[in-house]
Protein backbone atom coordinates (compact mmCIF):
# COMPACT_ATOMS: atom_id res chain seq x y z
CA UNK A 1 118.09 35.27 -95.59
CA UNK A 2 117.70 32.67 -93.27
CA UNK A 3 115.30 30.72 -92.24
CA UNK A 4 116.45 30.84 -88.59
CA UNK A 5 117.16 34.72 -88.39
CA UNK A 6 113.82 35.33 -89.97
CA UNK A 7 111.79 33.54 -87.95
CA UNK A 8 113.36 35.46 -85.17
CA UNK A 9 113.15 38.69 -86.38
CA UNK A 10 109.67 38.36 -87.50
CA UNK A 11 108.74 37.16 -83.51
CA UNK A 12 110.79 40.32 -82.22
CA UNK A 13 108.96 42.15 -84.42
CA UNK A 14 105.10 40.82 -84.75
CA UNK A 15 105.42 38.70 -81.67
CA UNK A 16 103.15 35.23 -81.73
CA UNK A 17 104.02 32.06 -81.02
CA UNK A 18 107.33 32.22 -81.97
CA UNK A 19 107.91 35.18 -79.47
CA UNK A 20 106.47 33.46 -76.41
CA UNK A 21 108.52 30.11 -77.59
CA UNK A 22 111.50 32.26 -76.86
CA UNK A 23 110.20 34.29 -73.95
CA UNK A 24 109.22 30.48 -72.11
CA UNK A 25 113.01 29.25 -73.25
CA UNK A 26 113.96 32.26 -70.91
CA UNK A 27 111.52 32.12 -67.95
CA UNK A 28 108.57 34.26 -69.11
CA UNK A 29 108.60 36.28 -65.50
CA UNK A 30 112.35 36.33 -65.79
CA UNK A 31 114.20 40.05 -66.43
CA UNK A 32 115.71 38.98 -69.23
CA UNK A 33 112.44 37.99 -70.89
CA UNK A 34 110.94 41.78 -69.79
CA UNK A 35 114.08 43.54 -71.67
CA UNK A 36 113.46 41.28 -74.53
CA UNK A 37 110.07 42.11 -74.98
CA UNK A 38 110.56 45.47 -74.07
CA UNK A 39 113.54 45.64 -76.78
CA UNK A 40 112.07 43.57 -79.59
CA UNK A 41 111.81 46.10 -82.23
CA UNK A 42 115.48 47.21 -81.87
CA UNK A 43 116.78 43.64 -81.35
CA UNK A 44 114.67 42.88 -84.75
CA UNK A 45 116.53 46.04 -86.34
CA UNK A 46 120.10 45.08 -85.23
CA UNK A 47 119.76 41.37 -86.30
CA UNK A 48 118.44 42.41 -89.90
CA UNK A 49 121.63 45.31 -90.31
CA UNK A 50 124.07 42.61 -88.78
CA UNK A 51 122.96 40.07 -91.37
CA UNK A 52 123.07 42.65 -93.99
CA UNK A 53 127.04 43.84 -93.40
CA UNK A 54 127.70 40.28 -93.13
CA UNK A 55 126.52 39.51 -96.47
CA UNK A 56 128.57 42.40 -97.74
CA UNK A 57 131.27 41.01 -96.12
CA UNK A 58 131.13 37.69 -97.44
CA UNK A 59 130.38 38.69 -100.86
CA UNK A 60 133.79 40.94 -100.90
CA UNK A 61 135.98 38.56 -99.68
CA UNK A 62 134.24 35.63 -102.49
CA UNK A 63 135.27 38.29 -104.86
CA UNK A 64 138.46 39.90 -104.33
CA UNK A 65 140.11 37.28 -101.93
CA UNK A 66 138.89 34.23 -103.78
CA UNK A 67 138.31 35.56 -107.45
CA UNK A 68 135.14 34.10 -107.78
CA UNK A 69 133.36 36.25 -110.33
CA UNK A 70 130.35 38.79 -108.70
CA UNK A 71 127.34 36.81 -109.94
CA UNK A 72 128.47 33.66 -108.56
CA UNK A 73 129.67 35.10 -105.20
CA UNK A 74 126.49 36.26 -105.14
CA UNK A 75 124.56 32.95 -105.07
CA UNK A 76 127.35 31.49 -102.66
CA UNK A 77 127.27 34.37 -100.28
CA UNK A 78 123.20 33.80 -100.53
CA UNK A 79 123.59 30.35 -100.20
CA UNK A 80 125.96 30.52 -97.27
CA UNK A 81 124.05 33.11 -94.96
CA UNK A 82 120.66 31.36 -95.99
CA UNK A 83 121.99 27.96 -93.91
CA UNK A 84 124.04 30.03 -90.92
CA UNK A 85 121.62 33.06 -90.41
């Protein structure tokens, strides 16, 4: 996946420097930071199974909308949610 999602989902998940990069962006005493900390896990969960069905998507439509053969929709679909997620 991404390098963008991942490095997300891997500071909801494990926290670090990455985390507190975010929590700062939002005000680190701010609510929103609390319910993001307090959420992390799930928010980590959601962003992985969004990624997921959109890959599914994508790959579907590259196949039966575009005709491109499954192998290569594969790469493309790959190659396309690697740069936007």
């Amino acid at each position: 996946m991404g390098f963008k999602k991942t490095v997300v989902v891997k500071a909801l998940r494990h926290g670090g420097e990455a985390l507190d990069t975010l929590l700062d962006w939002l005000g680190v005493a701010s609510k929103e930071a609390k319910y993001l900390s307090k959420h992390s896990s799930k928010i980590a969960d959601f962003l992985d199974s969004v990624t997921d069905e959109i890959e599914k998507k994508l790959l579907d439509f590259l196949i039966f909308q575009c005709d491109i053969p499954q192998g290569y929709a594969r790469v493309i679909a790959g190659a396309i949610t690697g740069i936007l997620l």
